[in-house]
N, C-alpha and C. Protein backbone atom coordinates (compact mmCIF):
# COMPACT_ATOMS: atom_id res chain seq x y z
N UNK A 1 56.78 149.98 -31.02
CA UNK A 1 56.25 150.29 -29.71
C UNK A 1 56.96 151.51 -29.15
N UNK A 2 58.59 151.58 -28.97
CA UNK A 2 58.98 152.86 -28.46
C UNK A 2 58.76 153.87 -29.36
N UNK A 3 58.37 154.02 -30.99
CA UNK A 3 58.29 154.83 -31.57
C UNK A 3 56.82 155.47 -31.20
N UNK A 4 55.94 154.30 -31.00
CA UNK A 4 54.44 154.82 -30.50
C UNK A 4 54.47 156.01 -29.25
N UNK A 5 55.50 155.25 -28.36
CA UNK A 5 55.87 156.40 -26.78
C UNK A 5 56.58 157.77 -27.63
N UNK A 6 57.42 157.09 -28.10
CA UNK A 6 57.96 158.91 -28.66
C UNK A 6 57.12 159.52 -29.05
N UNK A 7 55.76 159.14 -30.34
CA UNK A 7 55.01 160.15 -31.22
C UNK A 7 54.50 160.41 -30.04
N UNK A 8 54.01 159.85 -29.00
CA UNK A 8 52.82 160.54 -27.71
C UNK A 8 53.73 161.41 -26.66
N UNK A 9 54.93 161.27 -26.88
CA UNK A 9 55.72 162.41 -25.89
C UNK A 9 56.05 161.64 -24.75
N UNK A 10 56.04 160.26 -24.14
CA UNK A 10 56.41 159.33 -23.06
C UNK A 10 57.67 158.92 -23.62
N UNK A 11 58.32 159.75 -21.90
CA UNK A 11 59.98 159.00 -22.36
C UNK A 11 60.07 158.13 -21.14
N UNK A 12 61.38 157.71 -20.92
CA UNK A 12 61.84 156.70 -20.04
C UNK A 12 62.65 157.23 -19.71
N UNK A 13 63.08 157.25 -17.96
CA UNK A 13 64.33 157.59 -17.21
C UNK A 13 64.72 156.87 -16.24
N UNK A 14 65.77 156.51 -16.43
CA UNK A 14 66.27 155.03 -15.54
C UNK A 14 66.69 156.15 -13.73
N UNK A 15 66.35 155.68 -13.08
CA UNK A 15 66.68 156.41 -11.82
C UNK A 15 68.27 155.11 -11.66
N UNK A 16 68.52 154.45 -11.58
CA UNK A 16 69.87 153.50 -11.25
C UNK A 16 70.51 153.12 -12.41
N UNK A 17 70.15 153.91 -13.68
CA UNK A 17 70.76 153.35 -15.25
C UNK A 17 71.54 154.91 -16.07
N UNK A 18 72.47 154.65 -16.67
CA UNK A 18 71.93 156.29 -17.34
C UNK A 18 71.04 156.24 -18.39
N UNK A 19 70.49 155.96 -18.14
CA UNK A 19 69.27 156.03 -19.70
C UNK A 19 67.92 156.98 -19.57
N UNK A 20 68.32 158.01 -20.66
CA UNK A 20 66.56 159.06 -20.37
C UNK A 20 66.52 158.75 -22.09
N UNK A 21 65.26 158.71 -22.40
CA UNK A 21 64.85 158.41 -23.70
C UNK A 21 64.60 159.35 -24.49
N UNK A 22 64.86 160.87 -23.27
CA UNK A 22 64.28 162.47 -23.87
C UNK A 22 65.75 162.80 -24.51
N UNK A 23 66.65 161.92 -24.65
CA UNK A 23 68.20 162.69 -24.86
C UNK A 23 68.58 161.48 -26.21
N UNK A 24 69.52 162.00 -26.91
CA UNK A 24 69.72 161.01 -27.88
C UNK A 24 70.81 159.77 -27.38
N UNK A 25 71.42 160.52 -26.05
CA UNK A 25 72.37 159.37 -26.05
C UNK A 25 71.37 158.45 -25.20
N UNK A 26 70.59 158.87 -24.50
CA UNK A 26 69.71 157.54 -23.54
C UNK A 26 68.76 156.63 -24.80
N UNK A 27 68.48 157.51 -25.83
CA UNK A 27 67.36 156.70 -26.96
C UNK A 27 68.69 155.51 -27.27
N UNK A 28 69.31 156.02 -27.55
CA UNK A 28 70.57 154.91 -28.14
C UNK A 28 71.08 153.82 -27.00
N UNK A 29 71.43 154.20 -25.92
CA UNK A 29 71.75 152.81 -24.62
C UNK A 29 69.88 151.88 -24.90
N UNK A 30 68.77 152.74 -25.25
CA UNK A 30 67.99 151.90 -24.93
C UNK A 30 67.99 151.02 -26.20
N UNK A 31 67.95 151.67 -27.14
CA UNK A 31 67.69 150.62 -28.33
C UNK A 31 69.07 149.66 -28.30
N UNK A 32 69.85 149.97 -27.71
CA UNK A 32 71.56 148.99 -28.00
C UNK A 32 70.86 148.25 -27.02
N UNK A 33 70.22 148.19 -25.90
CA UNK A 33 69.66 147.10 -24.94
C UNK A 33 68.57 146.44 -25.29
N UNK A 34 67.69 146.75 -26.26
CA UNK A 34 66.59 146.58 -26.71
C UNK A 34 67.07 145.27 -27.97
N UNK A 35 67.80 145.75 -28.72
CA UNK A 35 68.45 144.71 -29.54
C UNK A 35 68.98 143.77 -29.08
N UNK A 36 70.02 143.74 -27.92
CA UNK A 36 71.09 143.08 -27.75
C UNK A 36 69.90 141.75 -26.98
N UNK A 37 68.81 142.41 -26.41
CA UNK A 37 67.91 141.54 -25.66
C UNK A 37 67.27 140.61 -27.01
N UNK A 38 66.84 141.40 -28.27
CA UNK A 38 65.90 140.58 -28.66
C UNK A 38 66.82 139.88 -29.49
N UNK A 39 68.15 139.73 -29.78
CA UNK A 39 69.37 139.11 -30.37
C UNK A 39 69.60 137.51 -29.29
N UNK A 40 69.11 137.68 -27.85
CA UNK A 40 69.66 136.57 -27.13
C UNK A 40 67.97 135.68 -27.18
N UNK A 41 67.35 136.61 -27.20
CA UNK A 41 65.63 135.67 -27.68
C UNK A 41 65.75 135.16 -28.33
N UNK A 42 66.36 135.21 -29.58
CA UNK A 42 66.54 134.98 -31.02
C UNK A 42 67.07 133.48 -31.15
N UNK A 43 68.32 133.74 -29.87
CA UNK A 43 69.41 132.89 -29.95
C UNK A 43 69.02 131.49 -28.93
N UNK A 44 67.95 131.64 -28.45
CA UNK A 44 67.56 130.77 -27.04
C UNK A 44 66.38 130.25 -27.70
N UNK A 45 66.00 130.92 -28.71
CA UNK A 45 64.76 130.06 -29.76
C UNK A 45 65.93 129.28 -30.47
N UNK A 46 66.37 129.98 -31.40
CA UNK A 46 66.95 128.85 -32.22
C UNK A 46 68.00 127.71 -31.45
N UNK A 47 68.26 128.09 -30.46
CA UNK A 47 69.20 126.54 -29.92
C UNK A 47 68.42 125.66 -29.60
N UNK A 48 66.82 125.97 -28.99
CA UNK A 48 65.79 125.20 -28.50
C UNK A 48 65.16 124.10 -29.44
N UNK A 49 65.22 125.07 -30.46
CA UNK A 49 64.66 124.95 -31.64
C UNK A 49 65.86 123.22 -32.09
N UNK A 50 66.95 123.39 -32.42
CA UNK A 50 67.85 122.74 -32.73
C UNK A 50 67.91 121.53 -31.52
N UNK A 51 67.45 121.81 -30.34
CA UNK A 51 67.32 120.87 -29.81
C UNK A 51 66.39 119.80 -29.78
N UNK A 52 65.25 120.40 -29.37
CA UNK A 52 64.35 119.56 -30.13
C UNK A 52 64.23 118.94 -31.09
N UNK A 53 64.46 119.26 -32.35
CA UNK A 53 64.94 118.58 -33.56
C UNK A 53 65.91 117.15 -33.07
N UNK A 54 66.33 117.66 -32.80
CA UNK A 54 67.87 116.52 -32.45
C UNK A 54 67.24 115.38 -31.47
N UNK A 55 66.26 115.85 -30.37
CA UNK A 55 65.80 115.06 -29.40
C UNK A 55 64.52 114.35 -30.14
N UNK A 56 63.84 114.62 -30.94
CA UNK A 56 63.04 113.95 -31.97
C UNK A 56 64.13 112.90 -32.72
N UNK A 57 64.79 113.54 -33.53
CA UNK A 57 66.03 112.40 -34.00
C UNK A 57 66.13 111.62 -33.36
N UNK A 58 66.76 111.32 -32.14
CA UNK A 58 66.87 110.30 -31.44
C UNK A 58 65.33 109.51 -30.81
N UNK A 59 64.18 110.02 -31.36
CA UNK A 59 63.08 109.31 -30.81
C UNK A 59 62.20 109.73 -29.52
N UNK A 60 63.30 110.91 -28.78
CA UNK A 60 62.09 111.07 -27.77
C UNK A 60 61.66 112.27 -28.37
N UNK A 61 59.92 112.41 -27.22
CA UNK A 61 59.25 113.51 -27.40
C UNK A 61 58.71 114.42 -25.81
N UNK A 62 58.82 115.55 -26.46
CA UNK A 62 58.35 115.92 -25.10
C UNK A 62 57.43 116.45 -24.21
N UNK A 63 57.24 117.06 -23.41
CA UNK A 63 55.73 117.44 -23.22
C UNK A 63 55.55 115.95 -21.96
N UNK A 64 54.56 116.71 -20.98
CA UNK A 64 54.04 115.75 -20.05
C UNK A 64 53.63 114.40 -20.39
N UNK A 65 53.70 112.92 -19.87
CA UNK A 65 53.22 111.83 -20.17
C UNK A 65 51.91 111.84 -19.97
N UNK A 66 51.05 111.68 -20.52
CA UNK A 66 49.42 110.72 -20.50
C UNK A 66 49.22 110.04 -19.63
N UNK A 67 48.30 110.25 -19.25
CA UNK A 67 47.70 109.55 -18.27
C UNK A 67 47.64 109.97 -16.49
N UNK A 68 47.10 109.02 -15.89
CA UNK A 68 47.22 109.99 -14.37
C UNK A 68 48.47 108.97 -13.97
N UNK A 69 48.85 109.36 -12.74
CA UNK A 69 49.58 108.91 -11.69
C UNK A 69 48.87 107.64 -11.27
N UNK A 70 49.47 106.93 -10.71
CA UNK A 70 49.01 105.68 -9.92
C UNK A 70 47.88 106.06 -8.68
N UNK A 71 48.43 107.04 -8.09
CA UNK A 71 47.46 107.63 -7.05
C UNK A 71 46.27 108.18 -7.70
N UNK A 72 46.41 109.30 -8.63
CA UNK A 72 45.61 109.78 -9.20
C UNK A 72 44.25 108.87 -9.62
N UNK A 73 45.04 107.70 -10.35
CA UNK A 73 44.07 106.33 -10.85
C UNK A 73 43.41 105.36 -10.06
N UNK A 74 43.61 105.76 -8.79
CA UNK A 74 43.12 105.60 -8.13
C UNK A 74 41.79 106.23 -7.47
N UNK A 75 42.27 107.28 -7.29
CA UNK A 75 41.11 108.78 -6.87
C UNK A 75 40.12 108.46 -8.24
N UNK A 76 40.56 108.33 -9.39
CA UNK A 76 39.53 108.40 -10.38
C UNK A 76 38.59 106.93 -10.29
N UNK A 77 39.83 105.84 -10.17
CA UNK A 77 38.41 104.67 -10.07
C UNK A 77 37.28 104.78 -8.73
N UNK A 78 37.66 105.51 -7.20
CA UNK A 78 36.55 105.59 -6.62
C UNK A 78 35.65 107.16 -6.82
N UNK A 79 36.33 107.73 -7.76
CA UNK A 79 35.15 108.85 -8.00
C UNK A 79 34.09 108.61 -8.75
N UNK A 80 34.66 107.35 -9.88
CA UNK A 80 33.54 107.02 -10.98
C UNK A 80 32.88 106.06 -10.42
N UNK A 81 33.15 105.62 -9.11
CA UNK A 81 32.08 104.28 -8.16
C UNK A 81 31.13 105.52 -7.31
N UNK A 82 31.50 106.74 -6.94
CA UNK A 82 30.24 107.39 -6.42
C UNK A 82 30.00 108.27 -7.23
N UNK A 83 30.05 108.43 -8.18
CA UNK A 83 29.30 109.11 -9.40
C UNK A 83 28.40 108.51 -10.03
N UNK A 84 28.57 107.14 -10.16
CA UNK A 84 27.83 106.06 -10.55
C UNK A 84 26.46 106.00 -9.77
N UNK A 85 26.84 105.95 -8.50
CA UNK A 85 25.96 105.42 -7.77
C UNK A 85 24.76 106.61 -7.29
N UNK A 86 25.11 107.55 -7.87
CA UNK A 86 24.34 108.79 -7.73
C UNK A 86 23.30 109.16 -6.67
N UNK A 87 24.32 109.03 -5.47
CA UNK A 87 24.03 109.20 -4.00
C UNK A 87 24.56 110.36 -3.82
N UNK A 88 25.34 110.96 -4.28
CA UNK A 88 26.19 112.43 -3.96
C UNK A 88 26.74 113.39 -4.81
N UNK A 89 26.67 114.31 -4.71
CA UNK A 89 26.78 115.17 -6.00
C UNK A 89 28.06 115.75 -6.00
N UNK A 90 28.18 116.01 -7.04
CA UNK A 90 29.56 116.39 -7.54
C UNK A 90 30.29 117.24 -6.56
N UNK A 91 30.28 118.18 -5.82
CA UNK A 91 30.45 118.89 -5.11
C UNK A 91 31.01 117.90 -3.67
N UNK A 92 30.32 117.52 -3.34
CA UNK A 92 30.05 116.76 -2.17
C UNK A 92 31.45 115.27 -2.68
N UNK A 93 31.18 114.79 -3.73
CA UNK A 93 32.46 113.86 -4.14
C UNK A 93 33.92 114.50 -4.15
N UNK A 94 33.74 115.68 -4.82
CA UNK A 94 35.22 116.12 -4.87
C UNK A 94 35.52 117.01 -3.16
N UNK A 95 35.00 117.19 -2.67
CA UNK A 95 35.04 117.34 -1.13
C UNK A 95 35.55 115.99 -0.66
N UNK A 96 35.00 115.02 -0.52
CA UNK A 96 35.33 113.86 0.17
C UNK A 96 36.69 113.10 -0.40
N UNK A 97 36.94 113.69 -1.65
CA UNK A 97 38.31 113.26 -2.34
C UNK A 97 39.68 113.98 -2.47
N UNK A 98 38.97 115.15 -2.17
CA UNK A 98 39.86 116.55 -1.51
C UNK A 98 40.27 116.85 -2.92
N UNK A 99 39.72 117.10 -4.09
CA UNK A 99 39.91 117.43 -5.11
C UNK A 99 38.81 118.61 -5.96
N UNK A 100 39.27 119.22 -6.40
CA UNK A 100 38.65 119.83 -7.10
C UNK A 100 37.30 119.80 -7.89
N UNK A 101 36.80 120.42 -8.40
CA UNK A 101 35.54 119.71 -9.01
C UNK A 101 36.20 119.61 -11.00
N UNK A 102 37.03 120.60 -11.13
CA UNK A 102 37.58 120.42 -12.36
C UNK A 102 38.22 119.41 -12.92
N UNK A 103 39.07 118.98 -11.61
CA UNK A 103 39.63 117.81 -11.35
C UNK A 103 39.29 115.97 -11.22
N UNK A 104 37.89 116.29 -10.51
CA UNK A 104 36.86 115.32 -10.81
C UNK A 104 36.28 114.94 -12.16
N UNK A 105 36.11 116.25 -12.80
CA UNK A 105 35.50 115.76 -13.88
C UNK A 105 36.92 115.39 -14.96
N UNK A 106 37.89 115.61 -14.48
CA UNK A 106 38.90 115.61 -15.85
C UNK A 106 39.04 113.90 -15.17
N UNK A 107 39.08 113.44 -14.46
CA UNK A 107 38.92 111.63 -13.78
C UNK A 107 38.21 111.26 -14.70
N UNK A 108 37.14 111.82 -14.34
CA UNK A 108 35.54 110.80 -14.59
C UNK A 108 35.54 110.88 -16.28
N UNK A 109 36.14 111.89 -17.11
CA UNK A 109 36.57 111.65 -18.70
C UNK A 109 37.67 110.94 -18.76
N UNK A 110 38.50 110.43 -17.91
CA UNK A 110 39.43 109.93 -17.94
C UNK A 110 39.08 108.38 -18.25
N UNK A 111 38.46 108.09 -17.23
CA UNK A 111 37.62 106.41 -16.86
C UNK A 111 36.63 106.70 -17.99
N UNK A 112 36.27 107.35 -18.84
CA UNK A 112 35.05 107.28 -20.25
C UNK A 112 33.58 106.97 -19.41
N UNK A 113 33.33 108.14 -18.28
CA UNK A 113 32.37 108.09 -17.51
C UNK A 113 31.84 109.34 -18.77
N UNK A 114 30.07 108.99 -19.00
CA UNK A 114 29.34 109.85 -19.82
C UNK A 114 28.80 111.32 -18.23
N UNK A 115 28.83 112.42 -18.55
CA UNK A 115 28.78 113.30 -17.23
C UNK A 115 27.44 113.84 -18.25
N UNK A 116 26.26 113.68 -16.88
CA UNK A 116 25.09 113.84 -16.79
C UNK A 116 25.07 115.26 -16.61
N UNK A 117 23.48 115.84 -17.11
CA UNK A 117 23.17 117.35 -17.06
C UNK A 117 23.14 117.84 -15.26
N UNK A 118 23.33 118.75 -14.95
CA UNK A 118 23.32 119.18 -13.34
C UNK A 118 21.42 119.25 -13.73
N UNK A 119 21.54 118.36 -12.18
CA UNK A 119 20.12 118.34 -12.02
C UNK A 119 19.80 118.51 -10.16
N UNK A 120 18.57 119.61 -9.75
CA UNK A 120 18.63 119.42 -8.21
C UNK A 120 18.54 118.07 -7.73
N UNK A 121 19.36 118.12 -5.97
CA UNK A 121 19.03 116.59 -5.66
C UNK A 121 18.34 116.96 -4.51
């Protein structure tokens, strides 16, 4: 990538750094910063990396739990009672539930509600 800026003639000049990219000593602070950065990436993958491993070893896993919230499971069992009852349309439900409509429908797959074609009401 900085070799792409050099062949096109775009340098870099730090106004609060000494680094100009048009001089050999600024090409060099940048690449010594450029490394030293992708050396601590390197190093924050692989400890992560090693952690996880280790936290599998012991049995847990990680990543968000399944399922909704208690509240949530709630909002979903009365969304799939007026979805059911197909008095009000989707729009109009997730209004009255103060939820989203994305949100509604990720409920109503939740509860193994089959979601009907949009049809006018």
């Amino acid at each position: 990538m900085v070799a792409e800026f050099e062949f096109r003639g775009v340098g870099l000049v730090s106004l609060t750094d000494a680094i100009n990219t048009a001089s050999p000593q600024g090409r060099l602070v940048f690449n010594l910063f450029a490394s030293l950065a992708e050396f601590e990436r390197e190093l924050i993958r692989e400890r992560t990396q090693v952690g996880l491993a280790a936290a599998r070893a012991r049995g847990r896993v990680g990543g968000r739990r399944r399922g909704l919230s208690k509240e949530a499971e709630r909002a979903a069992i009365v969304a799939e009672t007026l979805y059911n009852e197909q008095q009000l349309g989707v729009d109009e439900i997730a209004r009255q539930l103060r939820i989203s409509k994305v949100t509604l429908y990720k409920y109503l797959r939740h509860r193994g509600v089959p979601i009907q074609a949009y049809r006018e009401r």
